[in-house]
Each structure stands twice: as C-alpha cells, then as structure tokens.
Protein backbone atom coordinates (compact mmCIF):
# COMPACT_ATOMS: atom_id res chain seq x y z
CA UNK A 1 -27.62 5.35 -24.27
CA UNK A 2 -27.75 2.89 -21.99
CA UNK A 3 -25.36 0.37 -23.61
CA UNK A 4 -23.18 3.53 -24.27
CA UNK A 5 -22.81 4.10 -20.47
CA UNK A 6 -22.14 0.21 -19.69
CA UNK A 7 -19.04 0.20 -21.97
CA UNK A 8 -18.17 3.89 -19.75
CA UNK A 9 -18.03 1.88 -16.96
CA UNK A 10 -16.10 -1.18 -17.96
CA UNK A 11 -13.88 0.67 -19.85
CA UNK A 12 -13.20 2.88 -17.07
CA UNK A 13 -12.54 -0.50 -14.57
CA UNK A 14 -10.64 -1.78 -16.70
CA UNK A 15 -8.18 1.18 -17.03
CA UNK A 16 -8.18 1.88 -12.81
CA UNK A 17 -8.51 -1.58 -11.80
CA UNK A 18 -6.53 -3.78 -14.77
CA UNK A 19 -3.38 -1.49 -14.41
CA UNK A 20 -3.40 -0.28 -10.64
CA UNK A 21 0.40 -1.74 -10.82
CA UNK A 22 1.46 0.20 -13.86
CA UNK A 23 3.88 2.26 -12.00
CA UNK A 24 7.31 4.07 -12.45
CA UNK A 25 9.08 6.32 -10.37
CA UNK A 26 12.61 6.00 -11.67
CA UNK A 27 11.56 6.33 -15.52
CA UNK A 28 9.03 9.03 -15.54
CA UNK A 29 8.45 11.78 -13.46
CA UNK A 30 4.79 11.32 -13.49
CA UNK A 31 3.58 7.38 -13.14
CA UNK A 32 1.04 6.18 -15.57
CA UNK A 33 -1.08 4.80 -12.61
CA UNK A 34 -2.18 9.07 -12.39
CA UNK A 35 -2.79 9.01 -16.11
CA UNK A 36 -5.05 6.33 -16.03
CA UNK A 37 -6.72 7.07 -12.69
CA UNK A 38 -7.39 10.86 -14.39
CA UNK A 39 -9.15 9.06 -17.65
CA UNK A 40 -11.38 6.92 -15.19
CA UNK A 41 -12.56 9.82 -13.55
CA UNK A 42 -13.18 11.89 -16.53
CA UNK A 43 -15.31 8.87 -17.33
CA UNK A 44 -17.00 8.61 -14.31
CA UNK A 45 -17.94 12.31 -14.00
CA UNK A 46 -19.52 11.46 -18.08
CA UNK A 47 -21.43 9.09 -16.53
CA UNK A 48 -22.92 10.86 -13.42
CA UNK A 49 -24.23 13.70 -15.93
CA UNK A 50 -27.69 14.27 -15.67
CA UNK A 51 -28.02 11.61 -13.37
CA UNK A 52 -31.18 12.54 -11.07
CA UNK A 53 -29.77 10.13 -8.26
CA UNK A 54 -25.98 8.90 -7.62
CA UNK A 55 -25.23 5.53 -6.01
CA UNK A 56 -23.52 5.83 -2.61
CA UNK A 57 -21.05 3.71 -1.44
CA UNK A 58 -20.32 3.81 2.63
CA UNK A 59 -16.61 2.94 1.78
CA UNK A 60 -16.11 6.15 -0.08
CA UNK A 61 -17.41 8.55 2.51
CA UNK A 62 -13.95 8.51 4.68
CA UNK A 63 -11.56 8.90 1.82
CA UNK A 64 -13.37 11.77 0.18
CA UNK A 65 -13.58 13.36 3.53
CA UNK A 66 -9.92 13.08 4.01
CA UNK A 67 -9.26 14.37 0.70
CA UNK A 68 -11.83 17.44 1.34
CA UNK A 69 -9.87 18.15 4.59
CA UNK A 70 -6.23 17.95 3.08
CA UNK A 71 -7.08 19.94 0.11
CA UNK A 72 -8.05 22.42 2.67
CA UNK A 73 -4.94 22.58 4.65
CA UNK A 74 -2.36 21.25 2.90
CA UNK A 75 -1.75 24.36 0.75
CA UNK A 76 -0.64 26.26 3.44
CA UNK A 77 2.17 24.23 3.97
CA UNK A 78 3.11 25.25 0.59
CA UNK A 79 3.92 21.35 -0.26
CA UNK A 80 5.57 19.87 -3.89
CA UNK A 81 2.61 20.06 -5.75
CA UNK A 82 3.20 17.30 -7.95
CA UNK A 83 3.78 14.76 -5.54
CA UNK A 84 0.96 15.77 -3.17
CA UNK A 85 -1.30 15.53 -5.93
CA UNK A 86 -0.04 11.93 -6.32
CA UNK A 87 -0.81 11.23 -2.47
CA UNK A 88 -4.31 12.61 -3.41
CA UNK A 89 -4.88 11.03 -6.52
CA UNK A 90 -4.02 7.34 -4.49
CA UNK A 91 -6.60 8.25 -1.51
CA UNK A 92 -9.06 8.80 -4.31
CA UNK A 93 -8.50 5.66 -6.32
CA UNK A 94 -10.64 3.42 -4.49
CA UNK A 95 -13.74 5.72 -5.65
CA UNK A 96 -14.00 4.66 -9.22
CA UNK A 97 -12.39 1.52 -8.36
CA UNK A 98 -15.76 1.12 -6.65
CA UNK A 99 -17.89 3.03 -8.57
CA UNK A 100 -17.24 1.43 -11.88
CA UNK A 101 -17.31 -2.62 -10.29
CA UNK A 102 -20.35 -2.06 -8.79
CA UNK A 103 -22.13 -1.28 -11.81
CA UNK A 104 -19.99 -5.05 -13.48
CA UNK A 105 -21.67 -8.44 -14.07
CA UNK A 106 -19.63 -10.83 -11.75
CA UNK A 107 -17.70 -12.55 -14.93
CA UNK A 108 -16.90 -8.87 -15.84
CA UNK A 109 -15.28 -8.04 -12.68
CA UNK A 110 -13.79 -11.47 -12.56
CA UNK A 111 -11.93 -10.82 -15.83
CA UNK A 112 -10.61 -7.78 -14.85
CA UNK A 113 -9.39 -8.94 -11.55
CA UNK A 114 -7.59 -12.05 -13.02
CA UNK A 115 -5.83 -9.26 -15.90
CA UNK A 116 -4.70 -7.32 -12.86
CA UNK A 117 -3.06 -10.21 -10.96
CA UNK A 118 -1.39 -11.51 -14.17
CA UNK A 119 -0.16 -7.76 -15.38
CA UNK A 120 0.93 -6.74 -12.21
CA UNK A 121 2.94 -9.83 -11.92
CA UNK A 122 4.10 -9.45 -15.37
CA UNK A 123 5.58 -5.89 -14.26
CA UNK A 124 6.91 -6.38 -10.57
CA UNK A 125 9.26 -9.56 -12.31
CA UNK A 126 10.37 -7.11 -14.89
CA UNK A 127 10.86 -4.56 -11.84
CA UNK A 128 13.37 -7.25 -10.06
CA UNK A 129 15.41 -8.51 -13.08
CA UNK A 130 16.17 -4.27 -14.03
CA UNK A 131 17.31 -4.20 -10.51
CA UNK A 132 19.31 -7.37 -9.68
CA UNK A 133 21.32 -7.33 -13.27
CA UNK A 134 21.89 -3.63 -13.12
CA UNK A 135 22.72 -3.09 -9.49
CA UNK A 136 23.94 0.28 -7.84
CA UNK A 137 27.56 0.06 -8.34
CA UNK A 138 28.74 2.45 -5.76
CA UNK A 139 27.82 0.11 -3.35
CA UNK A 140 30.24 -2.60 -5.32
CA UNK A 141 33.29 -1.88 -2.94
CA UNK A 142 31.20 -4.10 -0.08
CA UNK A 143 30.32 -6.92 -1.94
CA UNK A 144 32.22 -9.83 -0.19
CA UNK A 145 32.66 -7.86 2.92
CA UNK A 146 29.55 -7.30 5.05
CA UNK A 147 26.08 -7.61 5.13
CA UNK A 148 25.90 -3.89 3.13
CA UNK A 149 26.92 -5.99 -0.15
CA UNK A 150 23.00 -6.42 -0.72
CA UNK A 151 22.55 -2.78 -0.95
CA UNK A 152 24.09 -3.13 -4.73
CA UNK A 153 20.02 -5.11 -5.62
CA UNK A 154 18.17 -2.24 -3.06
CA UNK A 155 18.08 0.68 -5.55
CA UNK A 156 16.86 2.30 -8.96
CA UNK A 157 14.61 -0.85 -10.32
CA UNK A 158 12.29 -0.02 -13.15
CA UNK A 159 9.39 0.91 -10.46
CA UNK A 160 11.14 2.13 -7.55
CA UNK A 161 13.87 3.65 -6.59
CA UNK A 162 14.04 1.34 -3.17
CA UNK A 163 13.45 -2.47 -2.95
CA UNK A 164 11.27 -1.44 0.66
CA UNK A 165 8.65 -0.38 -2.00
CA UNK A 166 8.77 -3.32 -4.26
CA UNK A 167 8.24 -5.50 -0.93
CA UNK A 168 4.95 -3.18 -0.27
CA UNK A 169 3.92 -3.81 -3.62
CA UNK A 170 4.81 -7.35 -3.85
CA UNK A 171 2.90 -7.78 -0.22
CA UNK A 172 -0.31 -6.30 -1.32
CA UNK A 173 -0.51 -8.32 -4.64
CA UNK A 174 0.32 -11.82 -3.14
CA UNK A 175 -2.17 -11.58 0.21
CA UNK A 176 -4.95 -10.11 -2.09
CA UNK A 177 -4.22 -13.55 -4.39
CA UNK A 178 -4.37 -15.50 -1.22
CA UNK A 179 -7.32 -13.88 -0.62
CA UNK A 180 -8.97 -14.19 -4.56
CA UNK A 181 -7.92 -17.18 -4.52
CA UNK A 182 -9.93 -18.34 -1.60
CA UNK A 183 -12.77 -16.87 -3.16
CA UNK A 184 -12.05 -18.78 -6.50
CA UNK A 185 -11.06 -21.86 -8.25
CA UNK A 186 -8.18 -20.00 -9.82
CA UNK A 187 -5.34 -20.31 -7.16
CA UNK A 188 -2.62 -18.32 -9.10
CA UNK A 189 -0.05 -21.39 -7.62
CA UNK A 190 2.81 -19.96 -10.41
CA UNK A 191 2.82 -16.43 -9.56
CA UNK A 192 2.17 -16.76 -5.57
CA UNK A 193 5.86 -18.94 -5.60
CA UNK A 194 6.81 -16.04 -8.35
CA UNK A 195 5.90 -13.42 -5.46
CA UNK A 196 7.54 -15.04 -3.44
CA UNK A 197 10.79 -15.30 -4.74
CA UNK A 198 10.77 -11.74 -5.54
CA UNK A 199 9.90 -11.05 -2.20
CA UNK A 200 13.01 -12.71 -0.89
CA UNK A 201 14.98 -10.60 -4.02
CA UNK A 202 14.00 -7.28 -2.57
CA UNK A 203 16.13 -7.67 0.47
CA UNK A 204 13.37 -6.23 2.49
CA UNK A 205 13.72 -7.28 5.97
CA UNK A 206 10.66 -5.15 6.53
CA UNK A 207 8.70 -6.65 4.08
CA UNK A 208 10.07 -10.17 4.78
CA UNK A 209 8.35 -9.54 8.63
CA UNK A 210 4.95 -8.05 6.99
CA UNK A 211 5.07 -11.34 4.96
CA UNK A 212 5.10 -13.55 7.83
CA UNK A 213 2.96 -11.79 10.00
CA UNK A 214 0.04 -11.91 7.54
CA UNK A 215 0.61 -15.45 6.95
CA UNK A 216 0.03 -15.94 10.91
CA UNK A 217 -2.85 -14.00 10.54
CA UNK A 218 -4.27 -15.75 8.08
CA UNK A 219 -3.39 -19.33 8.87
CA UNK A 220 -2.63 -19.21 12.82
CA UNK A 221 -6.33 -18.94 13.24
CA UNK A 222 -6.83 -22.20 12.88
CA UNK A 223 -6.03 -24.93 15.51
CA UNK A 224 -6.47 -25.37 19.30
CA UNK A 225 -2.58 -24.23 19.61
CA UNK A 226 -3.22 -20.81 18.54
CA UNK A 227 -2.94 -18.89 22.03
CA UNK A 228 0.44 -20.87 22.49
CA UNK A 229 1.33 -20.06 18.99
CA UNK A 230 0.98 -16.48 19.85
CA UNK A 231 2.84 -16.09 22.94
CA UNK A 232 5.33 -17.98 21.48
CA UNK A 233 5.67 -15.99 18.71
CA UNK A 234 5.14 -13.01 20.40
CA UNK A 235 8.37 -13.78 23.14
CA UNK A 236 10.39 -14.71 20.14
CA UNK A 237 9.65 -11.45 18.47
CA UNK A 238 10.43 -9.74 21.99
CA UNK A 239 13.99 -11.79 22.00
CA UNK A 240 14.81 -11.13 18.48
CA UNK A 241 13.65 -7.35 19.33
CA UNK A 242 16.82 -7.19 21.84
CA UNK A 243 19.11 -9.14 19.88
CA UNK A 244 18.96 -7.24 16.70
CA UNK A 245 19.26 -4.13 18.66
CA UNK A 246 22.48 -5.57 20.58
CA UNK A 247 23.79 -6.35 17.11
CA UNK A 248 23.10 -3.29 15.77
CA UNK A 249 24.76 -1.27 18.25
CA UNK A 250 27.94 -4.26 17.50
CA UNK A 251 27.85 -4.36 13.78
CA UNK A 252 26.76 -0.53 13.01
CA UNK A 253 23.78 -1.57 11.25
CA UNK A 254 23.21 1.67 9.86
CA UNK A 255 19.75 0.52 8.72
CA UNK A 256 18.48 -0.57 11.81
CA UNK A 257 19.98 2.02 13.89
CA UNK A 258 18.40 4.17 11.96
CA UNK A 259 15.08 3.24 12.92
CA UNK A 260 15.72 3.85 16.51
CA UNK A 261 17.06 7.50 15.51
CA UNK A 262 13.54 8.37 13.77
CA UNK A 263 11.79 7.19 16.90
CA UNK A 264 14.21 9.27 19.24
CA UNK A 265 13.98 12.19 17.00
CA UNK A 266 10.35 11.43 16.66
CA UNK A 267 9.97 12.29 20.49
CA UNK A 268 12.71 14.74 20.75
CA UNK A 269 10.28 16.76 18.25
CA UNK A 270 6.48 16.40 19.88
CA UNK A 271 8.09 17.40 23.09
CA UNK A 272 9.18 20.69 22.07
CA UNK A 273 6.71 21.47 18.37
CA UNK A 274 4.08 24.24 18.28
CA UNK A 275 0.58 23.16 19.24
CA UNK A 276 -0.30 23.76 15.10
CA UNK A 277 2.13 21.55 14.23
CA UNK A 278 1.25 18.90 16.14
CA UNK A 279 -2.63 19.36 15.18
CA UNK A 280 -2.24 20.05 11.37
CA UNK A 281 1.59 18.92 10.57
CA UNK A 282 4.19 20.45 8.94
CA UNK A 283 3.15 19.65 5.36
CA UNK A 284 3.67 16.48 3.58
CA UNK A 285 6.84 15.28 2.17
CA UNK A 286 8.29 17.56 4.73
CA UNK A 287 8.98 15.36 7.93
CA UNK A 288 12.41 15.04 6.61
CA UNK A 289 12.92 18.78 7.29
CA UNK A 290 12.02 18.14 11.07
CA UNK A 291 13.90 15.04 11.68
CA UNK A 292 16.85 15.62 9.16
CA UNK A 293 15.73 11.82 7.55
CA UNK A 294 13.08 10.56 6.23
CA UNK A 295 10.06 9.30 8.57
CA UNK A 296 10.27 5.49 7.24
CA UNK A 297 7.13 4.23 9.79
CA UNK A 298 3.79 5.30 8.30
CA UNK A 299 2.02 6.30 11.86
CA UNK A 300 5.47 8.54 12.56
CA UNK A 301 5.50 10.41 8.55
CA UNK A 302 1.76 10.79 9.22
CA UNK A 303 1.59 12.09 12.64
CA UNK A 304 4.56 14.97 11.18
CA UNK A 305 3.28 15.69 8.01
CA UNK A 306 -0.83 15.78 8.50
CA UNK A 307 -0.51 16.42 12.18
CA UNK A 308 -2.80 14.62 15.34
CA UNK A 309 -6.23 15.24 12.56
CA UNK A 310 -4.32 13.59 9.60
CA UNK A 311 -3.11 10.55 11.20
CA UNK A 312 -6.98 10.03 13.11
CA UNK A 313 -8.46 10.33 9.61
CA UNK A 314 -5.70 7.30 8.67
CA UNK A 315 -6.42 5.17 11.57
CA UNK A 316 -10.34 5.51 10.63
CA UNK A 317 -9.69 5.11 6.82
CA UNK A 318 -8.30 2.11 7.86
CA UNK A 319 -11.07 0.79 10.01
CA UNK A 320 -13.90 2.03 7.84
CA UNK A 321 -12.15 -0.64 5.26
CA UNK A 322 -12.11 -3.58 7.84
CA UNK A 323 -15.76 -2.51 8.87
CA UNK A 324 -16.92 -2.37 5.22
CA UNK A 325 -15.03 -5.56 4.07
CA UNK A 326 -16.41 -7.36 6.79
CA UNK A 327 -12.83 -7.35 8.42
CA UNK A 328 -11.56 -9.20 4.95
CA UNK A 329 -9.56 -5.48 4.03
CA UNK A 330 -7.25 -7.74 6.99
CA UNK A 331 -5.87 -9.62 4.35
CA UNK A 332 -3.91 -7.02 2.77
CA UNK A 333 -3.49 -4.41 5.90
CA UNK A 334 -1.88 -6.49 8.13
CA UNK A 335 0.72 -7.31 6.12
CA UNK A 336 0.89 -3.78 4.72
CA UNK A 337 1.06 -1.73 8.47
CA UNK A 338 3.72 -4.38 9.19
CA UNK A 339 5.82 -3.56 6.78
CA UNK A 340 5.16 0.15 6.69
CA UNK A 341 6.55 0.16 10.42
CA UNK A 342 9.49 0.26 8.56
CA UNK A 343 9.30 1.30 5.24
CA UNK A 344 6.69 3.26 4.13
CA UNK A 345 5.83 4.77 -0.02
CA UNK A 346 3.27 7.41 0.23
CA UNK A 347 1.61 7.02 -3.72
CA UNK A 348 0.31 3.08 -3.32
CA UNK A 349 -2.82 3.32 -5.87
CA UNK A 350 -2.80 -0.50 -5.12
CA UNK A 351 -3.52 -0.82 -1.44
CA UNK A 352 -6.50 1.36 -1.97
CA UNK A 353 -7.48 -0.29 -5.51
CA UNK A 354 -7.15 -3.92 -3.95
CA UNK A 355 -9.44 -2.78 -0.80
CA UNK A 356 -11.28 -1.63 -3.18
CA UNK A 357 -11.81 -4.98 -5.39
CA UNK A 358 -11.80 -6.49 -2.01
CA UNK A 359 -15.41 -4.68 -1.01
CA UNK A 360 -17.16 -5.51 -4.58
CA UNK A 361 -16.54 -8.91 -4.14
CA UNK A 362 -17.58 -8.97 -0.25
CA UNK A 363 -21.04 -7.19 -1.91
CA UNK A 364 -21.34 -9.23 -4.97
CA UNK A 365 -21.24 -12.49 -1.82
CA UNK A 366 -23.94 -10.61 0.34
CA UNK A 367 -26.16 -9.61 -2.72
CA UNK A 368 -25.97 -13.21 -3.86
CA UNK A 369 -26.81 -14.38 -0.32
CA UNK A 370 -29.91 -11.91 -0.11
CA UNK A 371 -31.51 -13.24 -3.34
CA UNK A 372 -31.62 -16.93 -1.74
C-alpha cells in the first residue's frame, strides 16, 4: 500500500510539474495543462483517503483562500465559465505541485525539474518557429514601412495567440533556470541563450523590460556601485519614460498609446463606479466591457474584474510566496510583475508551478540544514 501511494505521488508530479508548459490556446479550446492538472488532483484526493492526518503546507493557505472567496462571488457576475475555471484551475496548481514534491526523494524531484526545463524549452522553440514562418499576413501591407511590420511575428503561434504571452512564459522559465541553476551543477548554458533568442523573437517590448529588470535584480546586488547603479538606472528609465511618450504622441504608436488610454480610462472609471464594483469587480474577463479594451496591466484587470478584495488577496498571494521562499519566489516575480505592467495572460499554470518547485527546493535546503 505504501509503495502503491509513492508511485501516486510521483506519478502525479510528474504529470503537474514535468508538463506545466504543455499549453495551447490557438489549437484547442481547452489546454492540456487543465487536463493534466485535473488527473493530479484526482490523484491527490486517492491519496488523502483515509488519511487520519493531512500535511499542511503554509504556502497553500492563501491560494485556497482566494479560490474559496472567488468561487463565492464570482458566479454572480455570471462570468465565461470555461475560462474562469482555467483562472481557477492555475491559482490551484501550486497545491499538488507542492503536495506531491514534498512527499519526493531529492533525485526524484531533481529529475522532474530538469524534464520540465528541457520540455518546456522543447515546446516554447516550437511555439516561435509556428509563429515567425507563418506570420499574420494582414499585417503584410507594413512590412518595409514602419515599425508595425513586426506585428506580422506577434500573433497566432502554436501556444498563444500574442507574442506578450510567449515573453511571460519565456520570462518565468529562463529566471527559474537562473535560479536552478544556482542551486545546481546543471547550468542549462544551451537553452538560457535558446531563451534568450526567443525572447528577442517575441517582439515583446514588455517582456524585453521584465527581462532586464530581473537581471538587475539579480546581479545589481552585487558591488559597492549598486546605489549609483540604481539612480542611474532609475533617471534613465524616467528619461526614456518621457521620450517614448513624446514619440508616441509623434509616431502614433498605437501600442504605447494605448497603455496611457487604459490608465486614463482606468481612472475615468473608479471615479464614477458603484461602491460594489469597486469592492467585488465586475466579473472576470469582463474589464474589457468597462474600458472598451482589454486591461493589459495585471494590478488594473485585477482591481476591475475581482474588485479592491480580489486584487488585496493578489498582492498577499504574492507576498506569502516571497515570505515562504525566503524572498527566492523574487526570482521569477520580478521579472513577471514587470512585464505584466504591460501585458498580462490570466491562465499561467507556470508562474504558480515554478513558485511552487521554487518552495520544495528552499525546504529540501532547510531540512538538510536542520539534520546537521
């Protein structure tokens, strides 16, 4: 019985945590990500069966608590069922994530972790060639012209159905290598340059600034400089702030200008919407409805579409991570709220899976350093 319920868990880690990247919005209405997540809990409900006591994990309380709170309001809104129960379904895949590696030998959960990096890899570079040989032709009549001829390698990839999301993706996976690989002798060298250049593919300016960001984070750190480094940085951004704006306003970089329409619309709205709206949201997916566009910043869709309570349960899912990863979740956040300033995907199975793998290996090091 016991071995029995071993090969439950792996089984079940292997199918949440090896194929966390196995996802398509453009080929099937339904991602296999869900599929898989589904199977791993149907396996980890087996395996809490007549179980007198069930292992708690301080990292799950948040996320089930947000979950509990949006299956109690959301239907009200009367949302698209399918796609909020994709939202829900990637809040929720941390838990087995969790569940199933804690209950791994450390070569176990090493092997599964290296399978991830190497599939996921495997499937973002097949996500970039579908999109850069096939590109979206009725963009064609700018190639040559302007800066819009890179819209043609933006849309309808294998994955996703916008580049922005790739970049997410791609952002996630490369600073949780950089972080493995810290952790490991395995350093990935081949697929971080791979990343990299995919990166640049996705024409992803928000990504591209989420990139270097986290890399500052990371490696800024270090050095008696850093302060100067900072400001520096930090006036530059200011400067470049101004001047893309100035541009914008020049060039009609729809795009950018864009931005700076959600943000006056943004305001426009809270100054004038119902005190229930503003506490509970209008309903996810449905920010578009109030702004006549789509959010695009993740603190703006969340503020609309789960209201003041939703985007406070956010900011502390985000901080019970840090807290819980012993601020190593960092790795992968930064980056991540960077870029979803800008362009945000709602189902990302991955941040929460890689936070996830993230907080096993942070235990595995302080249960090691306990037995010494």
């Amino acid at each position: 019985m016991h071995k029995q319920v071993a090969n439950i868990n792996y089984l079940g880690f292997w199918l949440v945590s090896g194929f966390m990247s196995l996802i398509s919005h453009t080929l099937l209405s339904i991602p296999p990500t869900i599929f898989l997540f589904l199977i791993s809990m149907f396996f980890l409900t087996l395996t809490l069966i007549n179980k007198p006591r069930i292992e708690y994990h301080n990292i799950l309380f948040i996320p089930i608590l947000f979950i509990i709170y949006l299956l109690t309001t959301q239907p009200f809104f009367f949302p698209s069922l399918h796609r909020v129960f994709g939202l829900l379904c990637s809040f929720l895949y941390i838990v087995p994530v969790v569940y199933f590696g804690s209950k791994l030998k450390t070569q176990e959960l090493e092997k599964v972790i290296n399978f991830f990096i190497i599939f996921s890899f495997i499937i973002l570079v097949s996500e970039g060639i579908s999109r850069l040989i096939d590109p979206e032709m009725k963009y064609a009549q700018f190639k040559g012209v302007d800066s819009r001829w890179i819209y043609m390698y933006k849309f309808d990839g294998i994955m996703y159905t916008d580049s922005n999301a790739t970049g997410l993706h791609i952002i996630c996976l490369f600073f949780f290598i950089l972080y493995w690989a810290r952790e490991r002798e395995k350093k990935f060298l081949f697929i971080r340059w791979g990343l990299i250049i995919l990166l640049i593919f996705t024409f992803s300016r928000a990504a591209w600034l989420g990139a270097i960001i986290g890399l500052i984070y990371i490696y800024g750190f270090k050095g008696k400089y850093f302060k100067r480094f900072i400001i520096f940085m930090s006036t530059s951004g200011i400067i470049v702030a101004f001047l893309g704006i100035g541009y914008s306003k020049i060039s009609g970089d729809i795009s950018f200008l864009s931005k700076l329409y959600i943000l006056e619309t943004t305001y426009d709205y809270l100054k004038s919407a119902d005190i229930m709206n503003l506490i509970f949201g209008v309903g996810f997916f449905k920010s578009e409805e109030v702004l006549g566009i789509y959010g695009h910043n993740i603190f703006i869709v969340f503020l609309l579409e789960s209201g003041i309570i939703g985007l406070t349960f956010i900011l502390m899912l985000f901080s019970s991570f840090v807290y819980y990863t012993r601020k190593k979740a960092l790795w992968v956040l930064i980056p991540y709220l960077v870029t979803s300033f800008s362009a945000i995907t709602t189902f990302v199975p991955y941040l929460y899976g890689t936070v996830g793998l993230i907080y096993l290996i942070e235990q595995s090091k302080l249960n090691r350093h306990k037995c010494k």
